[in-house]
N, C-alpha and C. Protein backbone atom coordinates (compact mmCIF):
# COMPACT_ATOMS: atom_id res chain seq x y z
N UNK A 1 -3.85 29.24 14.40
CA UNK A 1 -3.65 27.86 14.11
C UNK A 1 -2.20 27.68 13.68
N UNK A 2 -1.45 26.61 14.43
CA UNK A 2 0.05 27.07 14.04
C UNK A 2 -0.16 25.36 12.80
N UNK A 3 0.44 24.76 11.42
CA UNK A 3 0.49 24.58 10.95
C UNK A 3 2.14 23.73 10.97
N UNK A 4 1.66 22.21 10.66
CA UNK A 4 3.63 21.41 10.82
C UNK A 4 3.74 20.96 9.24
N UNK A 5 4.82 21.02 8.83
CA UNK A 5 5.25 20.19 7.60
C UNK A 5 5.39 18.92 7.85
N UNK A 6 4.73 17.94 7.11
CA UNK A 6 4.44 16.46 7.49
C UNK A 6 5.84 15.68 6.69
N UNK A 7 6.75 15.48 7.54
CA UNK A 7 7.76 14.46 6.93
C UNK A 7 7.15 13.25 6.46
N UNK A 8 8.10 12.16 6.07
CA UNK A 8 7.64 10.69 5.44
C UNK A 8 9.22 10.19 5.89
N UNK A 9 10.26 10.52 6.22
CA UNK A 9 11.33 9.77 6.21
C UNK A 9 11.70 9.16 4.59
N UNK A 10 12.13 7.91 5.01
CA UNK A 10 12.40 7.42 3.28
C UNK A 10 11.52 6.96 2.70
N UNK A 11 10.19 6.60 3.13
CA UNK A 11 9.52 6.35 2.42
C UNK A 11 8.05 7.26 1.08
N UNK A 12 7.79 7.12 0.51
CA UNK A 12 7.47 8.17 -0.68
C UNK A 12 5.87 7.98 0.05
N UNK A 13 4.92 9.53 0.17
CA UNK A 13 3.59 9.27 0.12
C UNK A 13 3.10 9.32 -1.52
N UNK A 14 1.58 8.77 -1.18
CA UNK A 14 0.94 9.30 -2.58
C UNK A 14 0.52 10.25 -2.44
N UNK A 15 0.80 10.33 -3.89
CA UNK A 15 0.42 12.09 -4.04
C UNK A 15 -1.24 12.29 -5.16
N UNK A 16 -1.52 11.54 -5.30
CA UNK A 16 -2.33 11.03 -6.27
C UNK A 16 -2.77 10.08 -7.28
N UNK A 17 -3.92 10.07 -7.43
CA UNK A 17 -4.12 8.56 -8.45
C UNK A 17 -5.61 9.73 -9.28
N UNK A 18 -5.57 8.01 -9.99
CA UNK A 18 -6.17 8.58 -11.36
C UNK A 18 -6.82 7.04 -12.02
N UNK A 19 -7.64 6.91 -13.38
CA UNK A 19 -7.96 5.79 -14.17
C UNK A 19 -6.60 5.63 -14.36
N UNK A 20 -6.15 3.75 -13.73
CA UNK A 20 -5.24 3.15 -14.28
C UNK A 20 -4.04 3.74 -13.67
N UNK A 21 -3.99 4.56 -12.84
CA UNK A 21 -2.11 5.38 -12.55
C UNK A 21 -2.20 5.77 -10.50
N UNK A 22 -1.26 5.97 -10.89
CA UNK A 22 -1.10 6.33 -9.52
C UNK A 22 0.15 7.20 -9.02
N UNK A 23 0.41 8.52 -8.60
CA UNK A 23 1.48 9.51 -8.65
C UNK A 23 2.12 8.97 -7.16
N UNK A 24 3.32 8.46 -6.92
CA UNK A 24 3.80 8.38 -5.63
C UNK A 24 5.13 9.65 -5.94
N UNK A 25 5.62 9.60 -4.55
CA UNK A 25 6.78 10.62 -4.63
C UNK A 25 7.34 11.49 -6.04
N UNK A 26 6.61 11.82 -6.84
CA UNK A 26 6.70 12.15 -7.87
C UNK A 26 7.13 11.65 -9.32
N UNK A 27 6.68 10.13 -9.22
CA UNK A 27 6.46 9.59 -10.29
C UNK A 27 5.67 8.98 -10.55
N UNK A 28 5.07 8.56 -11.73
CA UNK A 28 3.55 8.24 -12.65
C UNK A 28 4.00 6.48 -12.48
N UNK A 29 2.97 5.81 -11.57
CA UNK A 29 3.21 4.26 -12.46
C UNK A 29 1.61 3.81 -12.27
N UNK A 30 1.88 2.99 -13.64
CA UNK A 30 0.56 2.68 -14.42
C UNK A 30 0.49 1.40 -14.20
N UNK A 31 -1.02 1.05 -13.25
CA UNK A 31 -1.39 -0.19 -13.25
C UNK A 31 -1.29 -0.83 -11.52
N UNK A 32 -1.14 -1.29 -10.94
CA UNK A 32 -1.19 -1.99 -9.41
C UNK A 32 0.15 -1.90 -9.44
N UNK A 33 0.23 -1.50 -7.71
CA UNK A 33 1.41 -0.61 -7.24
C UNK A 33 1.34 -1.59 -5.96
N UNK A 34 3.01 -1.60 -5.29
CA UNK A 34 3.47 -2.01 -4.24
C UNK A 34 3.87 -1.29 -3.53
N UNK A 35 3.97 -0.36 -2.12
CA UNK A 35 4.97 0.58 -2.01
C UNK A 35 5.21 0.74 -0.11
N UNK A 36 6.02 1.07 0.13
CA UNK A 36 6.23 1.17 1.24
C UNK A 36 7.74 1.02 1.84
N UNK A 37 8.41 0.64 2.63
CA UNK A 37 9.86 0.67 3.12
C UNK A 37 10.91 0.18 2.39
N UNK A 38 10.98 -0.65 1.14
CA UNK A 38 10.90 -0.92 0.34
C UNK A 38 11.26 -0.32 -1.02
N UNK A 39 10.27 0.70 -1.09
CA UNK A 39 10.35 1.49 -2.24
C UNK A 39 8.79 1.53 -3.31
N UNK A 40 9.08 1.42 -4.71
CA UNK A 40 8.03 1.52 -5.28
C UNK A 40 8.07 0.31 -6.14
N UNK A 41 7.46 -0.28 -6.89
CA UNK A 41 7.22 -1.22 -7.92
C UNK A 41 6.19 -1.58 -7.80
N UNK A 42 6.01 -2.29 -9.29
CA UNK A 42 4.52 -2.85 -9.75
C UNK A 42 4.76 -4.10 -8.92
N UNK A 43 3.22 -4.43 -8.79
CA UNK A 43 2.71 -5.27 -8.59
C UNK A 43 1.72 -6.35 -9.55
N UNK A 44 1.73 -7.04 -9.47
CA UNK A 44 0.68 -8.11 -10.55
C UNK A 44 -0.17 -8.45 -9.93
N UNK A 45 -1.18 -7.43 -8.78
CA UNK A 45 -2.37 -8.00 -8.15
C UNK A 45 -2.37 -9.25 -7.36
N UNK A 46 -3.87 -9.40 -7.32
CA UNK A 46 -3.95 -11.32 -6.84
C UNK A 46 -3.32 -12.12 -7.33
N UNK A 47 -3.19 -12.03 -8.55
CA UNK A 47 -2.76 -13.16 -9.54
C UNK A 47 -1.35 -13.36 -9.65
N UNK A 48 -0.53 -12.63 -8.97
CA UNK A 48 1.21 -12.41 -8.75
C UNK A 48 0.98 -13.26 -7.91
N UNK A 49 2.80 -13.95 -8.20
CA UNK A 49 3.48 -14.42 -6.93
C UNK A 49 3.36 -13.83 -5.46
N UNK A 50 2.86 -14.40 -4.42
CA UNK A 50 2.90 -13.35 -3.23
C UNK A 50 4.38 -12.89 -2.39
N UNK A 51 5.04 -13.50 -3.10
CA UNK A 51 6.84 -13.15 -2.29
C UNK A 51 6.55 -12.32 -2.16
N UNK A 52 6.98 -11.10 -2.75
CA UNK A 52 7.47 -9.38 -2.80
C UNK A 52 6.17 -8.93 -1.62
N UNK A 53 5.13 -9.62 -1.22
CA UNK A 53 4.64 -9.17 0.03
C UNK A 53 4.93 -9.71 1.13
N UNK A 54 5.03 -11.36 1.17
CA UNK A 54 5.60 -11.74 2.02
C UNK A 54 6.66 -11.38 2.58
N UNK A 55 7.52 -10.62 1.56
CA UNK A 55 9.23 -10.32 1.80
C UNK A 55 9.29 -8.92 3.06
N UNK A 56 7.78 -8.79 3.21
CA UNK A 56 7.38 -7.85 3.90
C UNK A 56 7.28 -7.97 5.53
N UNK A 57 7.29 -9.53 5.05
CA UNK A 57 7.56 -9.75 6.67
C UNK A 57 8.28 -9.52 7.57
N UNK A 58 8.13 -8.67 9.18
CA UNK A 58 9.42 -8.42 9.89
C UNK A 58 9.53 -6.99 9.82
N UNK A 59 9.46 -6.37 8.31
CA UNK A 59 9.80 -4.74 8.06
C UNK A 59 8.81 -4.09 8.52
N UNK A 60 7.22 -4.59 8.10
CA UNK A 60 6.31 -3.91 8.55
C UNK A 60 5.28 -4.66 9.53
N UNK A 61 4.04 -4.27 10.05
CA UNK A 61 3.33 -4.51 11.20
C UNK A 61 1.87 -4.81 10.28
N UNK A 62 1.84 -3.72 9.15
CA UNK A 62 0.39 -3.60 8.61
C UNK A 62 0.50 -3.28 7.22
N UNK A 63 -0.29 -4.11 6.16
CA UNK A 63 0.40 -4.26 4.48
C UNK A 63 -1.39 -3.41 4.73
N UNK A 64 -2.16 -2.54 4.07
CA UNK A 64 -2.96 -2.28 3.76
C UNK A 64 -3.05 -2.75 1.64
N UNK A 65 -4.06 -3.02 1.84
CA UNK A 65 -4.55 -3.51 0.29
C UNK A 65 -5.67 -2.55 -0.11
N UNK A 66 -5.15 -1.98 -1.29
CA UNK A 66 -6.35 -0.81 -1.88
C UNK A 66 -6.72 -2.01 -2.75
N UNK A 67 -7.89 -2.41 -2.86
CA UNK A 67 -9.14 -3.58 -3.60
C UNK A 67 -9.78 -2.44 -5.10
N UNK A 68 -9.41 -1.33 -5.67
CA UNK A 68 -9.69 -0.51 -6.41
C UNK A 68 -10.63 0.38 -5.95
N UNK A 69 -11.47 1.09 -7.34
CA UNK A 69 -12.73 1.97 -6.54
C UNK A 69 -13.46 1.63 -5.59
N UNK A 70 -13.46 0.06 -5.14
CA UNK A 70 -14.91 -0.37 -4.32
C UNK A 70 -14.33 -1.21 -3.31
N UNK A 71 -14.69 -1.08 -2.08
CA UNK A 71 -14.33 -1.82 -1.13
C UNK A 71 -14.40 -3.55 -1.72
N UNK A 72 -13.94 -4.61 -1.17
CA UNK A 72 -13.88 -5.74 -1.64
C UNK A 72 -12.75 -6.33 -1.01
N UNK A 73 -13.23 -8.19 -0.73
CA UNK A 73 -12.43 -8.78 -0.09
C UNK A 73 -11.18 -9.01 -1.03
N UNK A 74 -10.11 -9.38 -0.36
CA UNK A 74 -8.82 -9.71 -0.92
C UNK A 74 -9.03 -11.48 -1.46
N UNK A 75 -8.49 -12.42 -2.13
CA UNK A 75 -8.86 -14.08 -2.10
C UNK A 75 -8.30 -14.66 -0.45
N UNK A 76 -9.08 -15.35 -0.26
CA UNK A 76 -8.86 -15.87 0.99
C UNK A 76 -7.65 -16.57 0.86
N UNK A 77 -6.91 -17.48 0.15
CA UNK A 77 -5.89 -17.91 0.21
C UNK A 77 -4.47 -16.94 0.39
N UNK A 78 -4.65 -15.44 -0.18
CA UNK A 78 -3.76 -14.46 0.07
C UNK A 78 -3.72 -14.05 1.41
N UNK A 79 -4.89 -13.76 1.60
CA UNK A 79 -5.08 -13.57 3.32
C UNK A 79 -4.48 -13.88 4.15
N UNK A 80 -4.66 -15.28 3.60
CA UNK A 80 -3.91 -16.57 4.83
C UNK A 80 -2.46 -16.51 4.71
N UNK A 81 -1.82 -16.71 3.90
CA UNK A 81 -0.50 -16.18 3.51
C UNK A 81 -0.12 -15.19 4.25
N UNK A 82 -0.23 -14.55 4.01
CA UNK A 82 0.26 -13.49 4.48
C UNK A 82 -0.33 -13.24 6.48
N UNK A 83 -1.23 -13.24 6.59
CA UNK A 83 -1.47 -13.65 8.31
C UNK A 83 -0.30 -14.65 8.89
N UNK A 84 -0.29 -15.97 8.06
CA UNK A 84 0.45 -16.86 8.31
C UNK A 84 2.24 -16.62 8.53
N UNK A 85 2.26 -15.41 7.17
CA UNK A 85 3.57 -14.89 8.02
C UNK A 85 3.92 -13.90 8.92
N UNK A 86 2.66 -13.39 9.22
CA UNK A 86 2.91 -12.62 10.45
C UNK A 86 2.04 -11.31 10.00
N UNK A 87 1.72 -11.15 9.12
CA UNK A 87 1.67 -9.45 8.49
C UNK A 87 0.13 -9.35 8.88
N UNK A 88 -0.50 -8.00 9.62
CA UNK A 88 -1.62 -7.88 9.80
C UNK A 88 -1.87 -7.46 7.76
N UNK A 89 -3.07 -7.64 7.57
CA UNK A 89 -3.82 -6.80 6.47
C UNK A 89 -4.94 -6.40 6.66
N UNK A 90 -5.12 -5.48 6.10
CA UNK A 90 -6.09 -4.11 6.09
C UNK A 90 -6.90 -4.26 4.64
N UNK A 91 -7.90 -4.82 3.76
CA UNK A 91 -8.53 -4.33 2.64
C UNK A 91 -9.26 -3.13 2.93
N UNK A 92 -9.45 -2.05 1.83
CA UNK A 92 -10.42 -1.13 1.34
C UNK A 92 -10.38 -0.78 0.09
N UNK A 93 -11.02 0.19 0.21
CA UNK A 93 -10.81 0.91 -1.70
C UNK A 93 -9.40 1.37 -1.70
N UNK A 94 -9.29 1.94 -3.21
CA UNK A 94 -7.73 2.97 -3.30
C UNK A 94 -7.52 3.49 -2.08
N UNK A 95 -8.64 4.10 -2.76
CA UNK A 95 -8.51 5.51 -2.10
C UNK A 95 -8.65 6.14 -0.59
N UNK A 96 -9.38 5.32 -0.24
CA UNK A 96 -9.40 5.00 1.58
C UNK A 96 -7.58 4.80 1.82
N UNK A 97 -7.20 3.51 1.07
CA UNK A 97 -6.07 2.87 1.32
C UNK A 97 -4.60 4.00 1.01
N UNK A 98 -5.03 4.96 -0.01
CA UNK A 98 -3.90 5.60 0.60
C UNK A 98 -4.28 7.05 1.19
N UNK A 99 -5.25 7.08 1.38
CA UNK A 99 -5.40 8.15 2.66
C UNK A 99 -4.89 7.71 3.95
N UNK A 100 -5.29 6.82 4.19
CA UNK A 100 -4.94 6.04 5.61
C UNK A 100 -2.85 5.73 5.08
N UNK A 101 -2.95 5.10 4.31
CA UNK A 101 -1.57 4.79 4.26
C UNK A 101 -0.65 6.67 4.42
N UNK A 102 -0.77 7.50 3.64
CA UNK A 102 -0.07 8.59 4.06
C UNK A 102 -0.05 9.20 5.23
N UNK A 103 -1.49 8.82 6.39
CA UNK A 103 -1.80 9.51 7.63
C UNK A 103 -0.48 8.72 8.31
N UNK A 104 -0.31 7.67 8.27
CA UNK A 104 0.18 6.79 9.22
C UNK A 104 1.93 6.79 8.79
N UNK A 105 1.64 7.00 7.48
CA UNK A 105 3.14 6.72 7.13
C UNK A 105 3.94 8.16 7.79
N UNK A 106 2.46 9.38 7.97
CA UNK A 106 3.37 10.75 8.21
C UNK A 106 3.89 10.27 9.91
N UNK A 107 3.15 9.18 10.32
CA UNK A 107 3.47 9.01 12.38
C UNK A 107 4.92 7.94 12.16
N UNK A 108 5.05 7.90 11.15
CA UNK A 108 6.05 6.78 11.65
C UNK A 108 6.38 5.51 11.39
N UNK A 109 4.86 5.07 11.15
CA UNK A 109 4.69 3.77 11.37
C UNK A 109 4.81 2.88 10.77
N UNK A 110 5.43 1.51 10.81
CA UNK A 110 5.99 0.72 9.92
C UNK A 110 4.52 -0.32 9.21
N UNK A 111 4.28 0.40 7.87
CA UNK A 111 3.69 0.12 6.87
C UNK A 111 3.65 0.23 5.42
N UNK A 112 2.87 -0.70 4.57
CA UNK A 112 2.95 -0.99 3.39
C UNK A 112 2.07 -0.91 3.23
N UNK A 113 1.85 -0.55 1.59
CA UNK A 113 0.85 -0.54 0.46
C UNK A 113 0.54 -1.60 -0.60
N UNK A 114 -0.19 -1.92 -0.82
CA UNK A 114 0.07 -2.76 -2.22
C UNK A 114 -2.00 -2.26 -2.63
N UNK A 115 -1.69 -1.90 -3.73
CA UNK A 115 -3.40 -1.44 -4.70
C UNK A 115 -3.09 -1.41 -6.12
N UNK A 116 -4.53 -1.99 -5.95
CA UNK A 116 -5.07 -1.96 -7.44
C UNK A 116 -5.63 -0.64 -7.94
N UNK A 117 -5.63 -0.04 -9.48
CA UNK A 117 -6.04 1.18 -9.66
C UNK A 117 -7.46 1.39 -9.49
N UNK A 118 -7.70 2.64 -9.71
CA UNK A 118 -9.48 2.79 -9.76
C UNK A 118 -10.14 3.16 -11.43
């Protein structure tokens, strides 16, 4: 079995989460996370301004939303927003959300994160 080292380019995978945290490229941030081409920063959930995702428009193709431990819809008015500017979205749990987010981020592909903790 021959074995590849999985690049990321500039963008950071996760490396782990936890109650309340979440380890990206080797740093600890506590609480709902934004991350992707971009970089890293908090997020303020549903209840934030939606710019800093919208601003997403154009850079990426697909914002995936980790909804916490449990699958769950995103508010429909965010939805729309964000469809409206172009951005496919993806809800699941975390943890689905950054499994899938590191598979894809190792191909290339122009995407974002934004989750809530578990």
């Amino acid at each position: 079995m021959r074995l590849n080292e999985v690049t990321y380019n500039d963008a950071k995978p996760i490396e782990g989460y936890g109650p309340g945290f979440f380890r990206i490229g080797g740093e600890v941030f506590h609480g709902a996370v934004l991350t992707g081409p971009q970089g890293t920063q908090a997020w303020g959930g549903y209840d934030a301004d939606p710019q800093a995702l919208l601003a997403l428009a154009g850079q990426i193709d697909v914002l995936f939303v980790g909804t916490g431990a449990e699958v769950a819809h995103i508010p429909a008015d965010l939805r729309s927003q964000l469809e409206e500017a172009g951005l496919g979205v993806e809800a699941m749990s975390s943890p689905a959300a950054a499994r899938t987010y590191n598979v894809l981020l190792s191909e290339g592909r122009r995407i974002a994160l934004a989750m809530l903790p578990v």
